[in-house]
PDB file of N, CA and C in Angstrom:
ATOM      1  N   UNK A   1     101.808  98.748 107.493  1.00  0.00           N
ATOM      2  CA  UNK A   1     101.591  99.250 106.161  1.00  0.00           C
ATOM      3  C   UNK A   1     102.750  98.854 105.271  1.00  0.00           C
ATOM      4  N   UNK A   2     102.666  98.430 104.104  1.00  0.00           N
ATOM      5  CA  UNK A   2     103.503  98.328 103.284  1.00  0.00           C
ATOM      6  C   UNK A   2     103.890  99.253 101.969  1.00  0.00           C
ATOM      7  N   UNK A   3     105.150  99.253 101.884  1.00  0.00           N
ATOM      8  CA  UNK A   3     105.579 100.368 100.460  1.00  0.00           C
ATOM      9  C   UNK A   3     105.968  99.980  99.899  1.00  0.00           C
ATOM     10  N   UNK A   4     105.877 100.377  98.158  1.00  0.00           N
ATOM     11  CA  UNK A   4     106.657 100.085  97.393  1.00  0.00           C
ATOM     12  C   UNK A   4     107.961 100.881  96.629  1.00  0.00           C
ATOM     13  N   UNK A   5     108.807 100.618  95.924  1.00  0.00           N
ATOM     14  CA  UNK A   5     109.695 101.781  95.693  1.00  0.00           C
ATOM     15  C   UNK A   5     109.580 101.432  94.338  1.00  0.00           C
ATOM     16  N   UNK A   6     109.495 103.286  93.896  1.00  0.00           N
ATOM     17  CA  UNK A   6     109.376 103.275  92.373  1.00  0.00           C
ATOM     18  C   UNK A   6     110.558 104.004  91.937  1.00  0.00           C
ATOM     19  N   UNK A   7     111.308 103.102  91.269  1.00  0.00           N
ATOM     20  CA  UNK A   7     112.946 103.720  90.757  1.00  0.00           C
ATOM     21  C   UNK A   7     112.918 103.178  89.291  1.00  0.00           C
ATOM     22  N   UNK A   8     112.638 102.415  88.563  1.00  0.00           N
ATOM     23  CA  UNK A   8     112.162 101.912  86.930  1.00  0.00           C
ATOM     24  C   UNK A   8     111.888 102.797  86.298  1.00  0.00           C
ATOM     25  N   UNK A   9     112.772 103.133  85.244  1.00  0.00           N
ATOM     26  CA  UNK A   9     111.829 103.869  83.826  1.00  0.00           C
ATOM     27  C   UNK A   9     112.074 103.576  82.949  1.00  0.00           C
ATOM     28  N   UNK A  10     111.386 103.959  81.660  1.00  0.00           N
ATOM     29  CA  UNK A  10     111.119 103.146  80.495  1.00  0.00           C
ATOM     30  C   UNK A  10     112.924 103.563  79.768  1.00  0.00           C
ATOM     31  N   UNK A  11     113.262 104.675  80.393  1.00  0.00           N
ATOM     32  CA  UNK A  11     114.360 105.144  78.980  1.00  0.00           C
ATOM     33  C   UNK A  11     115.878 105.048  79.883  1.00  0.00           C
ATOM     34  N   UNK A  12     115.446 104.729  81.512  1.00  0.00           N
ATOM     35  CA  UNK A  12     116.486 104.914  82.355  1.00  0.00           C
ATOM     36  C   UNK A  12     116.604 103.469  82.659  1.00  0.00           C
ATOM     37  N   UNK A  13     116.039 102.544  82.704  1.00  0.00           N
ATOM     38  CA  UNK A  13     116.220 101.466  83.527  1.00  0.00           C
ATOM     39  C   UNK A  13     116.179 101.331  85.359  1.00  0.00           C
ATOM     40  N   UNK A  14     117.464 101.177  86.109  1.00  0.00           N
ATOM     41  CA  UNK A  14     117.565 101.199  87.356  1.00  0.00           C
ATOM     42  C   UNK A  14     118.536 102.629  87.337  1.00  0.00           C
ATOM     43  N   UNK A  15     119.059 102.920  86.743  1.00  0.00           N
ATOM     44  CA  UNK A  15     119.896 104.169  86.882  1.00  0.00           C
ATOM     45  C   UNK A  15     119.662 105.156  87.658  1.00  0.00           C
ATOM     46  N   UNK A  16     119.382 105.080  88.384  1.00  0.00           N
ATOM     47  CA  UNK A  16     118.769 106.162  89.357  1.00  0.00           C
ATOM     48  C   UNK A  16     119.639 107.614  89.088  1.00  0.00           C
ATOM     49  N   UNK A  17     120.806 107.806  88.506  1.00  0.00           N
ATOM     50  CA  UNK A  17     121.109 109.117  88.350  1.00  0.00           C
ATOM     51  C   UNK A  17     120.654 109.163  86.870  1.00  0.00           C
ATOM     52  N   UNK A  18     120.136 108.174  85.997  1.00  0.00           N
ATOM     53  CA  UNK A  18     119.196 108.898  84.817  1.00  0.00           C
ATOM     54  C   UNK A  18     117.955 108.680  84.515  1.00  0.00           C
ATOM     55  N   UNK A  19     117.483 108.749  85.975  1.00  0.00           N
ATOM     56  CA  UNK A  19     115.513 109.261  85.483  1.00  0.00           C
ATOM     57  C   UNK A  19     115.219 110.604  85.263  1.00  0.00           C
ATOM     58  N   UNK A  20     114.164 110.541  84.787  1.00  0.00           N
ATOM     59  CA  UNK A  20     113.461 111.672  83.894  1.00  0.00           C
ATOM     60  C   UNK A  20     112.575 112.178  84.316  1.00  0.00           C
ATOM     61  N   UNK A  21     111.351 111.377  85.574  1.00  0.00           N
ATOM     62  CA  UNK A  21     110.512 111.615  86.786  1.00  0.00           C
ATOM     63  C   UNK A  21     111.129 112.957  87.042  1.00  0.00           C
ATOM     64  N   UNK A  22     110.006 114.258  86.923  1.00  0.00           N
ATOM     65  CA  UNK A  22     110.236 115.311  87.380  1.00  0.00           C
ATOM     66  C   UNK A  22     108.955 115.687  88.631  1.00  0.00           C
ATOM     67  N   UNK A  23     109.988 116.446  89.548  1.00  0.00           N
ATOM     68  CA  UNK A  23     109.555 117.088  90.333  1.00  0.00           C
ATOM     69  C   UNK A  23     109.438 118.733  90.418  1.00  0.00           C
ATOM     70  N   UNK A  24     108.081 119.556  90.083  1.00  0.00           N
ATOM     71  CA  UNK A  24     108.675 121.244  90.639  1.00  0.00           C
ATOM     72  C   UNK A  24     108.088 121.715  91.440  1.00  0.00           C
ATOM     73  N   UNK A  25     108.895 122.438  92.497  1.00  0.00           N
ATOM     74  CA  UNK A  25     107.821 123.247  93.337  1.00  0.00           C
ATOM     75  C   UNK A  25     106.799 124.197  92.529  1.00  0.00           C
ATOM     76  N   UNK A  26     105.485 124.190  93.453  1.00  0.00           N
ATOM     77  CA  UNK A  26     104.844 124.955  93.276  1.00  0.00           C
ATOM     78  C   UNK A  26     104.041 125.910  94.550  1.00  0.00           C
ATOM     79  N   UNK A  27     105.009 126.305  95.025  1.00  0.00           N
ATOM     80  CA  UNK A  27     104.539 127.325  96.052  1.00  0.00           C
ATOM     81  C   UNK A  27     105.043 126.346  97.382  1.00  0.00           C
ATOM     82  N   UNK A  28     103.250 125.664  98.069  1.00  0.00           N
ATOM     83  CA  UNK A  28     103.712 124.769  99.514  1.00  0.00           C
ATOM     84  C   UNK A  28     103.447 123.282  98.785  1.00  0.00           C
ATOM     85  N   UNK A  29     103.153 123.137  97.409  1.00  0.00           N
ATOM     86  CA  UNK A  29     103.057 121.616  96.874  1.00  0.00           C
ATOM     87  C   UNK A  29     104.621 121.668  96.109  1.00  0.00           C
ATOM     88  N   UNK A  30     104.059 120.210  95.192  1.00  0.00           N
ATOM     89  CA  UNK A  30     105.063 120.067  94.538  1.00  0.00           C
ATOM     90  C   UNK A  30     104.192 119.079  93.677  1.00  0.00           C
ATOM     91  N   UNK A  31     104.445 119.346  92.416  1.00  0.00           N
ATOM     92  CA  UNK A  31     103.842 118.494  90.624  1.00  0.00           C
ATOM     93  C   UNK A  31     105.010 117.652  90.375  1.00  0.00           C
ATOM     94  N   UNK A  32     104.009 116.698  90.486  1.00  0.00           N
ATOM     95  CA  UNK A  32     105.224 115.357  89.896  1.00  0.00           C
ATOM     96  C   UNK A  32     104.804 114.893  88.520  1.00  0.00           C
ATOM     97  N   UNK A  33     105.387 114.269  87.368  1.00  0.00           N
ATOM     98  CA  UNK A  33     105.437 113.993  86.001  1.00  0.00           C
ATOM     99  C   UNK A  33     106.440 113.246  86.021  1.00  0.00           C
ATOM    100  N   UNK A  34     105.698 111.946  85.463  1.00  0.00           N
ATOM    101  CA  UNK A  34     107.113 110.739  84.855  1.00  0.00           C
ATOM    102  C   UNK A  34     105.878 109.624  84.510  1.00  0.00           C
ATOM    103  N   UNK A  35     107.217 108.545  84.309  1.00  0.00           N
ATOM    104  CA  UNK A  35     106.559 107.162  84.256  1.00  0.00           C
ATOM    105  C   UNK A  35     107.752 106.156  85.236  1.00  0.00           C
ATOM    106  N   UNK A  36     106.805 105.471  85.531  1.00  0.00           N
ATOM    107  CA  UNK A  36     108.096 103.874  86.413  1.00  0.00           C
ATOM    108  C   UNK A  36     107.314 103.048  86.191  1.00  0.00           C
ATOM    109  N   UNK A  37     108.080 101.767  85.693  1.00  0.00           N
ATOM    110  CA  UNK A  37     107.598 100.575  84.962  1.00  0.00           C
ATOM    111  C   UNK A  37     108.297  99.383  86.330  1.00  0.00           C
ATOM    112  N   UNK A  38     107.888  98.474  86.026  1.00  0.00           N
ATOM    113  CA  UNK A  38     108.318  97.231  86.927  1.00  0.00           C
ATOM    114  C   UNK A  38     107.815  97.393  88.324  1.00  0.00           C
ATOM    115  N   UNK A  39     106.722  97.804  88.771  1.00  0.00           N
ATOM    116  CA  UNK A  39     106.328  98.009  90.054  1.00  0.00           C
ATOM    117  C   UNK A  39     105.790  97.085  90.407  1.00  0.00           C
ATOM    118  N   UNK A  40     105.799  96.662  91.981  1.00  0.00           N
ATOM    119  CA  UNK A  40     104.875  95.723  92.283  1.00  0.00           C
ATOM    120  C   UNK A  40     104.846  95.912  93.614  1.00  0.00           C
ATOM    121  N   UNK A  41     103.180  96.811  93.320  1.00  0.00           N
ATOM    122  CA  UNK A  41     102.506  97.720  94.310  1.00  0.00           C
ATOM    123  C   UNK A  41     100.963  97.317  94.820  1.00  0.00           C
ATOM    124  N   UNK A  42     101.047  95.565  94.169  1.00  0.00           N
ATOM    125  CA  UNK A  42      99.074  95.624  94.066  1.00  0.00           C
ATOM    126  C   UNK A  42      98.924  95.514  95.796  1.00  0.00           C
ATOM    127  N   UNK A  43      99.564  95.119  96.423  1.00  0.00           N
ATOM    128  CA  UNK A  43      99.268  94.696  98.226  1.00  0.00           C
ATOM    129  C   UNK A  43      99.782  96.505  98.710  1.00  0.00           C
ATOM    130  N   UNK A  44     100.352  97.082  98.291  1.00  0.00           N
ATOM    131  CA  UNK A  44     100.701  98.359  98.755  1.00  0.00           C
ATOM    132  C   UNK A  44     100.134  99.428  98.709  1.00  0.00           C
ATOM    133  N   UNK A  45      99.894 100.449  99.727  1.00  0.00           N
ATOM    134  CA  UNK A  45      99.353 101.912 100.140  1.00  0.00           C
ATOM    135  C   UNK A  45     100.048 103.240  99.083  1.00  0.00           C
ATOM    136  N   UNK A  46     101.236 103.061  99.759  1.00  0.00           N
ATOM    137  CA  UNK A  46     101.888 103.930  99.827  1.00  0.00           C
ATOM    138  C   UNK A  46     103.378 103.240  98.733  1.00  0.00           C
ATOM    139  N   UNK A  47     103.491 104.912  97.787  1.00  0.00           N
ATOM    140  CA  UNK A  47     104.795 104.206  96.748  1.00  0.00           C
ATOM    141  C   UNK A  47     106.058 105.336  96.942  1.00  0.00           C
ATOM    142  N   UNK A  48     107.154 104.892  97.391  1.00  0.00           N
ATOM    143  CA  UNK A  48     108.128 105.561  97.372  1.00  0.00           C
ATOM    144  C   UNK A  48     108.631 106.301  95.923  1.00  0.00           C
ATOM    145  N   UNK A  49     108.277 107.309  96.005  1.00  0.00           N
ATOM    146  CA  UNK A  49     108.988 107.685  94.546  1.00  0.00           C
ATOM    147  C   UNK A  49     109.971 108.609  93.901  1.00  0.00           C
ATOM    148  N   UNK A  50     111.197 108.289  93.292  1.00  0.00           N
ATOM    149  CA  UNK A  50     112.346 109.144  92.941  1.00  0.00           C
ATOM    150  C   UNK A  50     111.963 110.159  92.067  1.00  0.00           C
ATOM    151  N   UNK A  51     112.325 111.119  92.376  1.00  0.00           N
ATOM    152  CA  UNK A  51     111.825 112.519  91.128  1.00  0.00           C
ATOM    153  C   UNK A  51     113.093 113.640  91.048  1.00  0.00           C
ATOM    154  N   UNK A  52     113.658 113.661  89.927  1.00  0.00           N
ATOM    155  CA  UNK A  52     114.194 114.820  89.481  1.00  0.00           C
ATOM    156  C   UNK A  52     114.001 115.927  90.256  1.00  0.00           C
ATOM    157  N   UNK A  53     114.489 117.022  90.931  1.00  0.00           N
ATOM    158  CA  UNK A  53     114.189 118.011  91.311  1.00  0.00           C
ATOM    159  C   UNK A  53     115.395 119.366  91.052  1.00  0.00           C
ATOM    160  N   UNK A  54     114.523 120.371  91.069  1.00  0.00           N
ATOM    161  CA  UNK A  54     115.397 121.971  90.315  1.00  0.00           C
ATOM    162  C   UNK A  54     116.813 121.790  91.268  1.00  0.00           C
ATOM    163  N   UNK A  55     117.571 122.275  90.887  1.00  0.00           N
ATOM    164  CA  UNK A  55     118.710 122.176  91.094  1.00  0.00           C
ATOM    165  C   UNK A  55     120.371 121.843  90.237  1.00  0.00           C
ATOM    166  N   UNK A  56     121.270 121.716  91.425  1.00  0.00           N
ATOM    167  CA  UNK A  56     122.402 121.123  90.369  1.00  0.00           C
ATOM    168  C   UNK A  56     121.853 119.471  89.620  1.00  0.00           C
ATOM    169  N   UNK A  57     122.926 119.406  88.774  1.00  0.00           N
ATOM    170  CA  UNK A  57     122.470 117.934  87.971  1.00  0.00           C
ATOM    171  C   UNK A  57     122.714 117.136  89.342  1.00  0.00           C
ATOM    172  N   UNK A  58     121.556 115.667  88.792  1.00  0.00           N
ATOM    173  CA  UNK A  58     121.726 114.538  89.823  1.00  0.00           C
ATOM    174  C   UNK A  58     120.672 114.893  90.897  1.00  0.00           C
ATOM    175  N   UNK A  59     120.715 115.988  91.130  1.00  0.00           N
ATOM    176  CA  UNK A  59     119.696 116.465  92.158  1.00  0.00           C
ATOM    177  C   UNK A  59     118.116 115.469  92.375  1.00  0.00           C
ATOM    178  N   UNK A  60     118.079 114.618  93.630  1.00  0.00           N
ATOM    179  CA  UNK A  60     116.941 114.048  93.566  1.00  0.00           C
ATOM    180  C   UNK A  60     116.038 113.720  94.884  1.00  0.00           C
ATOM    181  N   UNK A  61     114.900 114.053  94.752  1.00  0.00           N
ATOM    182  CA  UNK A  61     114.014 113.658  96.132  1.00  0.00           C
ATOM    183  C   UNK A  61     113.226 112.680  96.010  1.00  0.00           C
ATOM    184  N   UNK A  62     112.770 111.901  97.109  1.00  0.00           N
ATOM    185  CA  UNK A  62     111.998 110.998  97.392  1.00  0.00           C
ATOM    186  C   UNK A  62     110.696 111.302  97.743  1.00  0.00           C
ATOM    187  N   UNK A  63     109.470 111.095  97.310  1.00  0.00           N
ATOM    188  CA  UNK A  63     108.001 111.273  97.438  1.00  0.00           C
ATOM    189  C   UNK A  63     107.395 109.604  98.040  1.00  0.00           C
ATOM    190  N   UNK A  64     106.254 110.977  98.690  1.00  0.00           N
ATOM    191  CA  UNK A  64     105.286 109.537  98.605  1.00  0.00           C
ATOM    192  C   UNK A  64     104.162 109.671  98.821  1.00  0.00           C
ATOM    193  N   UNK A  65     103.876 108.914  97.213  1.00  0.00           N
ATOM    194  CA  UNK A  65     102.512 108.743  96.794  1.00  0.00           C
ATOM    195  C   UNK A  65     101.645 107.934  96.962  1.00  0.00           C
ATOM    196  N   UNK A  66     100.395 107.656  97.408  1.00  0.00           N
ATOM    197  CA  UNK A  66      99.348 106.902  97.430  1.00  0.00           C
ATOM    198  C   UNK A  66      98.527 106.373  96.071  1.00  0.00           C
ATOM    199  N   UNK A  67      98.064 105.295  96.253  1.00  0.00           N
ATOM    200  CA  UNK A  67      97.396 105.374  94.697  1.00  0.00           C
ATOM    201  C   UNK A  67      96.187 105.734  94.128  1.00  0.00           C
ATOM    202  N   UNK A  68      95.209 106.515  95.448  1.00  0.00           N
ATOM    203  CA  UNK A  68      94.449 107.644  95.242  1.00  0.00           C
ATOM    204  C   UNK A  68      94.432 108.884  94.841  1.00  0.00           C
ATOM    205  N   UNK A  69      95.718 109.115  94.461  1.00  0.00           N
ATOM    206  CA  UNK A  69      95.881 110.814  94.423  1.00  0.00           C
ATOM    207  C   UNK A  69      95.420 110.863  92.914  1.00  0.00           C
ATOM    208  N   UNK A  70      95.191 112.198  93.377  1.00  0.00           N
ATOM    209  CA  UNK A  70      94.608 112.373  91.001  1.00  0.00           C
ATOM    210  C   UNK A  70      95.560 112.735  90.548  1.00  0.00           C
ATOM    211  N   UNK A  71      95.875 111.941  89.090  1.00  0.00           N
ATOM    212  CA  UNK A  71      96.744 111.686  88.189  1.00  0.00           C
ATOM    213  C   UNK A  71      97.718 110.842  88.841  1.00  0.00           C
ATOM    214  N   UNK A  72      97.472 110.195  89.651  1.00  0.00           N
ATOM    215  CA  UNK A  72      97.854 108.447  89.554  1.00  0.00           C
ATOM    216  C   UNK A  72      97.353 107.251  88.827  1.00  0.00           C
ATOM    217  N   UNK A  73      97.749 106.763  87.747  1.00  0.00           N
ATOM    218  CA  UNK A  73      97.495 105.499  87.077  1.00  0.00           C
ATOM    219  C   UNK A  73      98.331 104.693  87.039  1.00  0.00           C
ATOM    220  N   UNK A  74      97.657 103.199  87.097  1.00  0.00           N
ATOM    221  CA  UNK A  74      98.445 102.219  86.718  1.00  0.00           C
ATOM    222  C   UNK A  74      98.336 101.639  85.280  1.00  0.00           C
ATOM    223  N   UNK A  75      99.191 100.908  84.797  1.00  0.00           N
ATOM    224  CA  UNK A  75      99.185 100.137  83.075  1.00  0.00           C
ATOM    225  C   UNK A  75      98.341  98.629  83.552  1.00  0.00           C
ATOM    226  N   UNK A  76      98.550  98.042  82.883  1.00  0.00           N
ATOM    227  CA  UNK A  76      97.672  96.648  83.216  1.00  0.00           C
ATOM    228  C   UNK A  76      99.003  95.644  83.466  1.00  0.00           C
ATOM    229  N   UNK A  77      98.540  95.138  84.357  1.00  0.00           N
ATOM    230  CA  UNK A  77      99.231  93.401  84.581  1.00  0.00           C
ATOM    231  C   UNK A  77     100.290  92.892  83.718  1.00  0.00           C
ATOM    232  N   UNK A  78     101.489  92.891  84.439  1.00  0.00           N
ATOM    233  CA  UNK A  78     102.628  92.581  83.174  1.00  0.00           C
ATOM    234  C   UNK A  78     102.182  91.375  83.113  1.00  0.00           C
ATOM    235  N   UNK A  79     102.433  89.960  82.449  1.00  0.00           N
ATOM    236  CA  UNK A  79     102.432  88.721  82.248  1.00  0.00           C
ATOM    237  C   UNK A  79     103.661  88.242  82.616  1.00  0.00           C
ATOM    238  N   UNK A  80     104.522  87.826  83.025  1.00  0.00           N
ATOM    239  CA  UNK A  80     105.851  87.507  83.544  1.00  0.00           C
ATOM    240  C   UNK A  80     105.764  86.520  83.385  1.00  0.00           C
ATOM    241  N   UNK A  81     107.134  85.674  82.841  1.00  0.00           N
ATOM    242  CA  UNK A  81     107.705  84.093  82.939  1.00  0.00           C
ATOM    243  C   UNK A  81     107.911  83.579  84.525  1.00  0.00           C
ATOM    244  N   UNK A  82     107.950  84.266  84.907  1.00  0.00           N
ATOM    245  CA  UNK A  82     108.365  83.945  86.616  1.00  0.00           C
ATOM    246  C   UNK A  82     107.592  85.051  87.681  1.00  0.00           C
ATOM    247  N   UNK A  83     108.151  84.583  88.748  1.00  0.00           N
ATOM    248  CA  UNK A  83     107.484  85.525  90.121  1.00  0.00           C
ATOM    249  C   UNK A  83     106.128  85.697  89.602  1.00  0.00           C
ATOM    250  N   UNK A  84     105.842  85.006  89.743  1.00  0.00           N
ATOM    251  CA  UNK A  84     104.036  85.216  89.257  1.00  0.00           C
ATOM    252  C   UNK A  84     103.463  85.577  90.963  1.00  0.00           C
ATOM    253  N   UNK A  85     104.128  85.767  91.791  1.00  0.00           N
ATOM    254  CA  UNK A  85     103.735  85.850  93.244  1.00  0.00           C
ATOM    255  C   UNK A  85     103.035  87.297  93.522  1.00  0.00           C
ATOM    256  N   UNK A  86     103.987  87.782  92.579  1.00  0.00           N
ATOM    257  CA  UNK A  86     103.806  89.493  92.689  1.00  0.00           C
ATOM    258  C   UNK A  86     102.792  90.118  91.387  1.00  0.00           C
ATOM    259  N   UNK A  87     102.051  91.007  91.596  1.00  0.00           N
ATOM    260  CA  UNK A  87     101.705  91.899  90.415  1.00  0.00           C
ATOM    261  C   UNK A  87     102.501  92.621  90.098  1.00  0.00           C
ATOM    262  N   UNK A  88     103.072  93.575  88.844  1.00  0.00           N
ATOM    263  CA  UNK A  88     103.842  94.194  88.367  1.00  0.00           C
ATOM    264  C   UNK A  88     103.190  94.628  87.483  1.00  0.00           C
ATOM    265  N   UNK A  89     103.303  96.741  87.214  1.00  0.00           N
ATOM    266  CA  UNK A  89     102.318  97.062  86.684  1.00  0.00           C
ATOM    267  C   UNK A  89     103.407  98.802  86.115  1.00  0.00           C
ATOM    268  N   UNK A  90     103.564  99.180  85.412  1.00  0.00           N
ATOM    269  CA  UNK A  90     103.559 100.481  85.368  1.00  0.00           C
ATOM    270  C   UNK A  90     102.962 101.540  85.822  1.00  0.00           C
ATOM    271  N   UNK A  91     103.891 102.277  86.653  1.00  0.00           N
ATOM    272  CA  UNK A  91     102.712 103.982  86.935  1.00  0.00           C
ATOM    273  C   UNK A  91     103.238 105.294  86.539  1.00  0.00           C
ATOM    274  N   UNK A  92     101.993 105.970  86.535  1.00  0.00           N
ATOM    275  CA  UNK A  92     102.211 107.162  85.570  1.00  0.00           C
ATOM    276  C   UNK A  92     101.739 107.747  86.750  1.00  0.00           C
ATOM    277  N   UNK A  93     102.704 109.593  86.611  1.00  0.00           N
ATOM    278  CA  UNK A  93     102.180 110.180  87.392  1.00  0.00           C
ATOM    279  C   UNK A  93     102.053 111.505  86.368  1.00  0.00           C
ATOM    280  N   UNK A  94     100.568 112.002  86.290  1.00  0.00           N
ATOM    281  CA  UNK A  94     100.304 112.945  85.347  1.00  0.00           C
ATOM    282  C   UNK A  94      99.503 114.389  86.295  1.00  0.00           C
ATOM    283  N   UNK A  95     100.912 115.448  86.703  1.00  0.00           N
ATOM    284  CA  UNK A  95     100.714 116.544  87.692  1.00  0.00           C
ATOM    285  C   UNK A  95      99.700 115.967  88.753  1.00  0.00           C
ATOM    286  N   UNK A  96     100.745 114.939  89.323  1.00  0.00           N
ATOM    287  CA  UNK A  96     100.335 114.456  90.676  1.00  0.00           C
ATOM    288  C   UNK A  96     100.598 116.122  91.619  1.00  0.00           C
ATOM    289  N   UNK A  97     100.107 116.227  92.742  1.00  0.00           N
ATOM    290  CA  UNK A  97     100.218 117.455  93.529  1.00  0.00           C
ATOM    291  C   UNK A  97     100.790 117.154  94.864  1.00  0.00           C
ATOM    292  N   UNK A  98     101.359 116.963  95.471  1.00  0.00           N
ATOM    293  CA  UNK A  98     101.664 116.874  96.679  1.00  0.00           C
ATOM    294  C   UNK A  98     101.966 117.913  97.438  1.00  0.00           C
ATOM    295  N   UNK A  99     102.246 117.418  99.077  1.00  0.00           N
ATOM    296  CA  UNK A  99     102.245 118.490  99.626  1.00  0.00           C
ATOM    297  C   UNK A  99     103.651 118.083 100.274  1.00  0.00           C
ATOM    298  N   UNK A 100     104.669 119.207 101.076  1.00  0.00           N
ATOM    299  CA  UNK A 100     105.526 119.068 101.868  1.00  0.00           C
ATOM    300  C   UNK A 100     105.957 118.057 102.772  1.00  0.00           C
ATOM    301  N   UNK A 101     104.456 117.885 103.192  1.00  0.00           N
ATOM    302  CA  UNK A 101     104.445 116.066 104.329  1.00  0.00           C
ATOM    303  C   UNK A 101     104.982 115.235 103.619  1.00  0.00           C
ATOM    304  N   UNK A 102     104.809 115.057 102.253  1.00  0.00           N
ATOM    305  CA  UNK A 102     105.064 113.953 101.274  1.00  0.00           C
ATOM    306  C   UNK A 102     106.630 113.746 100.987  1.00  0.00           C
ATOM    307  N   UNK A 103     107.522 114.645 101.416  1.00  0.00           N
ATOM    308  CA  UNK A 103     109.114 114.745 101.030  1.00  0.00           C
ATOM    309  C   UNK A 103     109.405 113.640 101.590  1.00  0.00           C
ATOM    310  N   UNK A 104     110.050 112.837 101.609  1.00  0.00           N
ATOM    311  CA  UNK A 104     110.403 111.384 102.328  1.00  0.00           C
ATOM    312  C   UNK A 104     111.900 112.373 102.516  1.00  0.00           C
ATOM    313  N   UNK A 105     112.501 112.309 103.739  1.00  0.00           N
ATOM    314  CA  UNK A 105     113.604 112.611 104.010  1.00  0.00           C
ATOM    315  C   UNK A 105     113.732 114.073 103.890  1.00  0.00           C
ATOM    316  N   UNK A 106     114.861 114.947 102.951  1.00  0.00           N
ATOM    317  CA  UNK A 106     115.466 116.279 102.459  1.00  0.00           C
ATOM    318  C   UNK A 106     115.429 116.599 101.223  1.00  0.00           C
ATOM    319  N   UNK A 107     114.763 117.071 100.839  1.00  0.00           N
ATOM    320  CA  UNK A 107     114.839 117.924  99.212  1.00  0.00           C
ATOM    321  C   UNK A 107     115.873 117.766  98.650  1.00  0.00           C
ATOM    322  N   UNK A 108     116.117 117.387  97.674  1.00  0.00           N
ATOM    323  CA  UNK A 108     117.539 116.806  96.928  1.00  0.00           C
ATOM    324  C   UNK A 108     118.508 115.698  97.546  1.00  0.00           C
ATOM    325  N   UNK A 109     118.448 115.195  98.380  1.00  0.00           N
ATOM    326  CA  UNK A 109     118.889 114.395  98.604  1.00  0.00           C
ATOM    327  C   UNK A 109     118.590 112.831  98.873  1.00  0.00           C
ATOM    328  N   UNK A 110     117.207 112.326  98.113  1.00  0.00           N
ATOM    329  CA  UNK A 110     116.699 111.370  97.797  1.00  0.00           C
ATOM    330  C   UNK A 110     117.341 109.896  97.636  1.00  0.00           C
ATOM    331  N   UNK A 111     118.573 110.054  97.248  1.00  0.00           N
ATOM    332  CA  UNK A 111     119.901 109.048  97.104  1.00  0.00           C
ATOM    333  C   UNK A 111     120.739 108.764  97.959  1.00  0.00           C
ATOM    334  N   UNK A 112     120.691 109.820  98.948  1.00  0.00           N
ATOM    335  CA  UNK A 112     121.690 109.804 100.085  1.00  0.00           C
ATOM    336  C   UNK A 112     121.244 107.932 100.761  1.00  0.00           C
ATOM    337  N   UNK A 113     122.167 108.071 101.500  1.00  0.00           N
ATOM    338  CA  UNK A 113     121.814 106.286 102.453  1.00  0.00           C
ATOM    339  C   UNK A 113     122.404 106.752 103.630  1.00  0.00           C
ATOM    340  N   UNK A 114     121.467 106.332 104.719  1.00  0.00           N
ATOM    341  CA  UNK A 114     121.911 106.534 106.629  1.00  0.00           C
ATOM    342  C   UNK A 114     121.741 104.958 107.011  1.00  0.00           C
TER     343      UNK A 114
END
């Protein structure tokens, strides 16, 4: 199976300590809300994704989303000067729902590296 990782946003760039992708619990789920631009997910299942979560600042977890879930969309087909190999597409996640299985790793610690 292949993944993609969604760390791009429109107002953050690669900054991974300033995305805007929020995550909140909601009981045993968790509602995700953002946007990530520069993806290139068309051969991929499954999308790794960075989300804001309650806590101190910086605080961040890793999800993972499929591109069946409701309130998953993609934007249309960037046109690119190059790498034409890949599709590249924006996704929106509009109160995606997940569940606990979906935490990739530890709750807030999404950034960490082993």
């Amino acid at each position: 199976m292949i993944a993609a990782f969604a760390l791009t946003e429109p107002s953050a760039g690669s900054d991974a300590a300033g995305i805007k992708t929020k995550a909140v619990r909601d009981g045993e789920h968790w509602i995700l809300n953002g946007e990530k631009i520069w993806i290139q997910w068309r051969d991929c299942r499954f999308l790794h994704h960075l989300c804001r979560t309650e806590g101190k600042e910086g605080q961040m977890t890793a999800f993972i989303v499929t591109r069946d879930m409701p309130g998953v969309s993609t934007g249309p087909h960037e046109d690119k000067m190059g790498i034409r190999g890949s599709s590249t597409t924006s996704v929106t996640l509009e109160n995606v729902r997940v569940t606990n299985d979906e935490v990739l790793g530890e709750v807030g610690k999404g950034l960490r590296l082993r």
